[in-house]
N, C-alpha and C. Protein backbone atom coordinates (compact mmCIF):
# COMPACT_ATOMS: atom_id res chain seq x y z
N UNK A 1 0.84 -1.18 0.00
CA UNK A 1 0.00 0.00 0.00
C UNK A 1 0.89 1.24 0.00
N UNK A 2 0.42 1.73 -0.60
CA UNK A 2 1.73 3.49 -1.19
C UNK A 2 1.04 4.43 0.23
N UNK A 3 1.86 5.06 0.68
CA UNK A 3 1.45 6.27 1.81
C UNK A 3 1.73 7.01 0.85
N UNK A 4 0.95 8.39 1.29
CA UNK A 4 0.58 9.45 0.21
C UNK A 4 1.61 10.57 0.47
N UNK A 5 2.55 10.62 1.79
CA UNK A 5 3.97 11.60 1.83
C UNK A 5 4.52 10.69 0.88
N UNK A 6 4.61 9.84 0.99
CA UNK A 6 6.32 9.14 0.48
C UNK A 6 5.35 9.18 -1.40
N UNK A 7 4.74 9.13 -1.32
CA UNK A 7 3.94 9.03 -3.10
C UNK A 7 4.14 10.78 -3.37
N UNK A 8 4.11 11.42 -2.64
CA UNK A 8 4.11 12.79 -3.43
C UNK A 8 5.69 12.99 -3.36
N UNK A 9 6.54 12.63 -2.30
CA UNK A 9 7.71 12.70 -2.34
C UNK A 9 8.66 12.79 -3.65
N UNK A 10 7.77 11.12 -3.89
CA UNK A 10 8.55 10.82 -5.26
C UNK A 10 8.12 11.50 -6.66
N UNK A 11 6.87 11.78 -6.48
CA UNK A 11 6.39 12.40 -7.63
C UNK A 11 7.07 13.49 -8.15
N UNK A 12 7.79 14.23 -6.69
CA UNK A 12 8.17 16.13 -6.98
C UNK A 12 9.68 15.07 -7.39
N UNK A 13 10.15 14.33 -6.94
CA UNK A 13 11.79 13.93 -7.45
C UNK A 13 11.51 13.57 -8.73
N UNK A 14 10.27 13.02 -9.38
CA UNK A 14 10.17 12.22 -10.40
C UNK A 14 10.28 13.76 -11.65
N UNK A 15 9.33 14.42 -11.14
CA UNK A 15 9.10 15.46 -11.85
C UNK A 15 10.44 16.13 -12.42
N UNK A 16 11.35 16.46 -11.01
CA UNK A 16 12.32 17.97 -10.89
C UNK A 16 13.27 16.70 -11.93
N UNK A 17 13.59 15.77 -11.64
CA UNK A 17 14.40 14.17 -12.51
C UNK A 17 14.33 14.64 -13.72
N UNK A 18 12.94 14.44 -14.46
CA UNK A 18 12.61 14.31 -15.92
C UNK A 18 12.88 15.84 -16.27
N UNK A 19 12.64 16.95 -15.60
CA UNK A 19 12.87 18.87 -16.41
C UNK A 19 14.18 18.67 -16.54
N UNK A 20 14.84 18.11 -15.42
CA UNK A 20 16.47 18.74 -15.51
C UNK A 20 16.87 17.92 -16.76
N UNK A 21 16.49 16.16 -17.21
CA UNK A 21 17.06 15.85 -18.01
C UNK A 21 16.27 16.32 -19.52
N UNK A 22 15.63 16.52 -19.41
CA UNK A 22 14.41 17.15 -21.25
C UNK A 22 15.45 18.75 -20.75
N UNK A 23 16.01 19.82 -20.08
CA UNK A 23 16.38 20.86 -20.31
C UNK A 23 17.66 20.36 -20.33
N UNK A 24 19.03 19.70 -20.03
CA UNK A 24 19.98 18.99 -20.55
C UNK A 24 19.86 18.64 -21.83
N UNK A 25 18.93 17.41 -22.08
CA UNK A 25 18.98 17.00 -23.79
C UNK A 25 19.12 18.20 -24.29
N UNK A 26 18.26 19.63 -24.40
CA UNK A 26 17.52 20.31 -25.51
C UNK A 26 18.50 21.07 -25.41
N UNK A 27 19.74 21.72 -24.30
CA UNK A 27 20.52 22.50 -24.45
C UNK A 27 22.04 21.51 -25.07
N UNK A 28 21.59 20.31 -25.06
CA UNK A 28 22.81 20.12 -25.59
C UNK A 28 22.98 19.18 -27.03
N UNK A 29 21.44 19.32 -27.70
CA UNK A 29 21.37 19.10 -28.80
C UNK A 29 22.16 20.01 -29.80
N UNK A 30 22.04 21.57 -30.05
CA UNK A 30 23.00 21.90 -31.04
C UNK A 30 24.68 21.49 -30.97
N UNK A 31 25.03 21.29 -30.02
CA UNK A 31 26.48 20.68 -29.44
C UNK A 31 26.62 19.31 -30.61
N UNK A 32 25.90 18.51 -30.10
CA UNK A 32 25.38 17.39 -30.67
C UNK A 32 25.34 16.89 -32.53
N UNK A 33 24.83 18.48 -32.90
CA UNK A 33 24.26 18.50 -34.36
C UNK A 33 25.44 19.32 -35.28
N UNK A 34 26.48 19.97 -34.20
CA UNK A 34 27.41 20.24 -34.78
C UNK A 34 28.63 19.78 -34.91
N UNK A 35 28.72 18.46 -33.92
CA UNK A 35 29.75 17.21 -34.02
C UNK A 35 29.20 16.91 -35.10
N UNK A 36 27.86 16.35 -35.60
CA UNK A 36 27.63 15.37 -36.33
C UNK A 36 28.25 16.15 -38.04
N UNK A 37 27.78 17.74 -37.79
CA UNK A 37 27.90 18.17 -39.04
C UNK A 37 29.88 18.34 -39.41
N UNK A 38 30.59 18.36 -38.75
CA UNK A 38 32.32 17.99 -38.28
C UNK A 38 32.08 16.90 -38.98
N UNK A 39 31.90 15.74 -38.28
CA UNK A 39 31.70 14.49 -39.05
C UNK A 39 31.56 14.14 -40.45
N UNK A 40 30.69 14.67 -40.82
CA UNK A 40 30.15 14.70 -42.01
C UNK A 40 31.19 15.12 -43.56
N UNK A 41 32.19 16.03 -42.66
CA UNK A 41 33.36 16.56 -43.49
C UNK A 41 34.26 15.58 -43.83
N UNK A 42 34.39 15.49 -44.89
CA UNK A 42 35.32 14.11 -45.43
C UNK A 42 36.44 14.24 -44.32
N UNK A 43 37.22 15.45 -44.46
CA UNK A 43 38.48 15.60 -43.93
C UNK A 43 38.76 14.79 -42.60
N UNK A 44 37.38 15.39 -41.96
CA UNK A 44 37.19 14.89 -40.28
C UNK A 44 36.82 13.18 -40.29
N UNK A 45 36.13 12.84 -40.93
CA UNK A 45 35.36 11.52 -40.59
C UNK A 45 36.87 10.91 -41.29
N UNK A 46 37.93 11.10 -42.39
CA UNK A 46 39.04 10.10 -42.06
C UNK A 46 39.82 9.90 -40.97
N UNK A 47 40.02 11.08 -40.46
CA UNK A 47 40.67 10.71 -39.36
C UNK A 47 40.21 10.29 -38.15
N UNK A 48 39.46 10.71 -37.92
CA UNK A 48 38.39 10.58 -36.63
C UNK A 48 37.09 9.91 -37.05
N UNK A 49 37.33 8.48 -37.80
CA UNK A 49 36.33 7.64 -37.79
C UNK A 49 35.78 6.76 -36.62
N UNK A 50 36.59 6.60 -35.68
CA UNK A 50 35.91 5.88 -34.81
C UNK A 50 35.15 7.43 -33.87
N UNK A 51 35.55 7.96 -33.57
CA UNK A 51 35.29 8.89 -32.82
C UNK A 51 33.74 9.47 -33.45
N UNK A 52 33.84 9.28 -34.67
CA UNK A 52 32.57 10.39 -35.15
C UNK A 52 31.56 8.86 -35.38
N UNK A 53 32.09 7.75 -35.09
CA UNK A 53 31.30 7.00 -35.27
C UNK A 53 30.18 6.64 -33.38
N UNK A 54 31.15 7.00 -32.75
CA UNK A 54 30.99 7.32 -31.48
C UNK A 54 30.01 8.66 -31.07
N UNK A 55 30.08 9.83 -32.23
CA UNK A 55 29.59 10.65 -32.23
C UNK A 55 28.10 10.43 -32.96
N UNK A 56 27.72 9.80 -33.48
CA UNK A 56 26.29 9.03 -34.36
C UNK A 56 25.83 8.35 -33.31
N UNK A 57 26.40 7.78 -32.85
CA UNK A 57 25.84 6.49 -31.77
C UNK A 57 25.02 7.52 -30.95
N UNK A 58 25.96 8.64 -29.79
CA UNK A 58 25.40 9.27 -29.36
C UNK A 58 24.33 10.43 -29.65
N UNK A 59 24.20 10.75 -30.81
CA UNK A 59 23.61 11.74 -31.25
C UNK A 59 22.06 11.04 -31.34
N UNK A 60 22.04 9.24 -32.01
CA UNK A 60 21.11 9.10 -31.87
C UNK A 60 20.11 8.85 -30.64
N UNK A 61 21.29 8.62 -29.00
CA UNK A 61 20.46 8.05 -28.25
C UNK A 61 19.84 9.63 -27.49
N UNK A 62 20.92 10.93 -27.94
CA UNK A 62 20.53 11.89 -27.03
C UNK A 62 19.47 12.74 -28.11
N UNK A 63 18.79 12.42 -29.38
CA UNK A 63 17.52 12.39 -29.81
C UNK A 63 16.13 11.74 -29.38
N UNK A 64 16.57 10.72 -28.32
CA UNK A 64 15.33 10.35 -27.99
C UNK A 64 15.15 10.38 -25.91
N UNK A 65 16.16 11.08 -25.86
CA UNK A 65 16.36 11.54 -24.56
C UNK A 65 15.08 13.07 -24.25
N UNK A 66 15.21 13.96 -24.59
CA UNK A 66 13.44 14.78 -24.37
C UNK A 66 12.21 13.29 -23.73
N UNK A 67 12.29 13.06 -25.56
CA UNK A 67 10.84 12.19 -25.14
C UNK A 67 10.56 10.93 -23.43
N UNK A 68 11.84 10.20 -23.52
CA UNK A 68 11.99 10.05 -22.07
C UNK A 68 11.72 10.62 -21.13
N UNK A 69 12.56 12.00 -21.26
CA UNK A 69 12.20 12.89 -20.02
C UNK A 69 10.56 13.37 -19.69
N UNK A 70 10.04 13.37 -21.03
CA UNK A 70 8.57 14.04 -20.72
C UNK A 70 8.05 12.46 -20.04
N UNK A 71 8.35 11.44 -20.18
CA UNK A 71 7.60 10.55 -19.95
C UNK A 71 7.86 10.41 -18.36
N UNK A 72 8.81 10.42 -17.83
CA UNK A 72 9.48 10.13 -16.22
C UNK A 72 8.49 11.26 -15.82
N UNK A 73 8.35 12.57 -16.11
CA UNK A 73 7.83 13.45 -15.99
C UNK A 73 6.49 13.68 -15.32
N UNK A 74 5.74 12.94 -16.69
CA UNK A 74 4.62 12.43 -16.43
C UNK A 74 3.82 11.42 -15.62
N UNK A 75 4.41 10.52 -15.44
CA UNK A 75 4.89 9.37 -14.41
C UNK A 75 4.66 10.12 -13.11
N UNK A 76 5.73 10.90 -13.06
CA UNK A 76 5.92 11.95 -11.76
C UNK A 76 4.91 13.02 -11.30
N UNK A 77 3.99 13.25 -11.89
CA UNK A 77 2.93 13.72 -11.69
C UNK A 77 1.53 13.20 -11.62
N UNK A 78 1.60 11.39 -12.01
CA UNK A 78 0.62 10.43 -11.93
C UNK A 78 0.55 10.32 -10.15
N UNK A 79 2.34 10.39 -10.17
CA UNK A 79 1.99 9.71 -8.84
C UNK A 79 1.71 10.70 -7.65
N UNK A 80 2.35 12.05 -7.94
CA UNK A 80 1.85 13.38 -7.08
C UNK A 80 0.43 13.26 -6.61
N UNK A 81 -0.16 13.01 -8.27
CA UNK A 81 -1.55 13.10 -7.83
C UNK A 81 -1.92 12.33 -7.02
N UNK A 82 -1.41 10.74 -7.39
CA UNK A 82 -2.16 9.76 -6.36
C UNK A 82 -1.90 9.88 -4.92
N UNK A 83 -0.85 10.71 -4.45
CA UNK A 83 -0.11 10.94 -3.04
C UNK A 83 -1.43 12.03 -3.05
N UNK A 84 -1.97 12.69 -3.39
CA UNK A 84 -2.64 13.67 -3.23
C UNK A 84 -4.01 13.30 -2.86
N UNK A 85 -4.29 12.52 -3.70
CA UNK A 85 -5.13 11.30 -3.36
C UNK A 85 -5.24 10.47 -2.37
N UNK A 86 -4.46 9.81 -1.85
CA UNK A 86 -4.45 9.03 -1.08
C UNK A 86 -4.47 9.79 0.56
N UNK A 87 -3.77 10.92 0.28
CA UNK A 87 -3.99 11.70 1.84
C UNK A 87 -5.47 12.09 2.00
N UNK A 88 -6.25 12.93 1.06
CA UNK A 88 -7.43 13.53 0.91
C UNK A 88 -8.40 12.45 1.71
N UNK A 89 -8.13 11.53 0.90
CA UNK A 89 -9.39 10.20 1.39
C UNK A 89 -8.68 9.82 3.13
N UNK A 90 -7.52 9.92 3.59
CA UNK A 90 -7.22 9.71 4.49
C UNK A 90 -7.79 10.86 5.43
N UNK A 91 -7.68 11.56 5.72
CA UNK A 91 -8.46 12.66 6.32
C UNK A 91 -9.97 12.32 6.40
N UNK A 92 -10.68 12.08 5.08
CA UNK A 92 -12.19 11.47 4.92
C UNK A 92 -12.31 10.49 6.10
N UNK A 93 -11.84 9.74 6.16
CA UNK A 93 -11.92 8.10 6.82
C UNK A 93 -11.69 8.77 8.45
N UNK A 94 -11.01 10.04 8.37
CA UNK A 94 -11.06 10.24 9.98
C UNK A 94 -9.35 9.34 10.25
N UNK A 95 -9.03 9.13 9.56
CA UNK A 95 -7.41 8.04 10.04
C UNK A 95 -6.55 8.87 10.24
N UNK A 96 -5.76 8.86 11.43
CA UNK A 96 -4.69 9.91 11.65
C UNK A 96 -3.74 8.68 11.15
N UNK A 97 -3.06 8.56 11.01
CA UNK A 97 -1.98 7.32 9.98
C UNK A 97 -0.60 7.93 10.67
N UNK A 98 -0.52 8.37 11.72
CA UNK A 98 0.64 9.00 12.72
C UNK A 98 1.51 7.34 13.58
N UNK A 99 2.58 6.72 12.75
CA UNK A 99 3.17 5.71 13.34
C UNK A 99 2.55 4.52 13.05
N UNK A 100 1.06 4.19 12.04
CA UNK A 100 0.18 3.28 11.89
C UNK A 100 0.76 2.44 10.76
N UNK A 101 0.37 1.27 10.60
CA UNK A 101 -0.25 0.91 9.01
C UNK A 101 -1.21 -0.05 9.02
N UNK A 102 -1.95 -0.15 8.31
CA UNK A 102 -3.14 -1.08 7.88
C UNK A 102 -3.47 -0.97 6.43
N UNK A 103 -4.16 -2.37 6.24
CA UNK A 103 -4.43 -2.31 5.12
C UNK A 103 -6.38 -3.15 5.13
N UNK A 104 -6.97 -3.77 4.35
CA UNK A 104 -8.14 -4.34 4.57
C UNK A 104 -8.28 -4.74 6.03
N UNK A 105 -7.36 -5.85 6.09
CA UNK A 105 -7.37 -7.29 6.75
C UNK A 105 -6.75 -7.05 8.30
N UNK A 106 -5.85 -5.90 8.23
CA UNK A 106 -4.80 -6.00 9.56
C UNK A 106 -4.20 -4.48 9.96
N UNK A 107 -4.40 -4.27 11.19
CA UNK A 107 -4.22 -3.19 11.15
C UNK A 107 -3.24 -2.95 13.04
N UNK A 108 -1.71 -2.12 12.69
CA UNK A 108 -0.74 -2.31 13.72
C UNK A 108 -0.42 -1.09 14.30
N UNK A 109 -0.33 -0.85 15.70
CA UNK A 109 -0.10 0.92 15.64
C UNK A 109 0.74 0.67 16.90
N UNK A 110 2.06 0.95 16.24
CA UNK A 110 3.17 1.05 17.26
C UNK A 110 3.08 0.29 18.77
N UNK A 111 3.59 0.63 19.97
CA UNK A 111 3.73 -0.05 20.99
C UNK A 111 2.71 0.20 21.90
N UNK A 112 1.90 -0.17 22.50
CA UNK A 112 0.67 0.23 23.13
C UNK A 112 1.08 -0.61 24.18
């Protein structure tokens, strides 16, 4: 059963995770597009064939690095919500959840 601190916890890490890496990719795509265009120069790609071949490899995986990030992102705000969720209805129910846990079946509250 997810507690709704530790679910929003992760949501804001999940979130701040996925901006920093989608604003990384996107600032370091022209970097990226201007190795490849180096490359591309006969002169460069003889000598520095492994290197610019090293430079393709990466160019293609840090093209699909954004779309990742929006996705962790999103993820990270599924679960905000559900932490958001899950406290709201906790309050409803009257449950102070202070040192507790329960679930249907069983329910344990520290040392009494």
């Amino acid at each position: 059963m997810l507690i709704g601190g530790n679910t929003i916890i992760e949501g804001i890490i999940l979130i701040t995770f996925g901006s920093f890496i989608y604003l990384w990719a996107i600032n370091t795509a022209p970097l990226v597009m201007l190795a490849q265009i180096a490359c591309n120069l006969p002169s460069v790609s003889n000598v520095l064939s492994q290197t610019c071949s090293k430079v393709n490899l990466n160019a293609n995986i840090i093209s699909y690095t954004p779309d990742i990030a929006i996705i962790i992102a999103i993820f990270g705000g599924i679960l905000l919500i559900m932490g958001v969720i899950i406290i709201s209805t906790e309050k409803e129910e009257g449950g102070e959840r202070k040192g507790s846990w329960r679930d249907r079946y069983h329910f344990y509250h520290g040392n009494r």
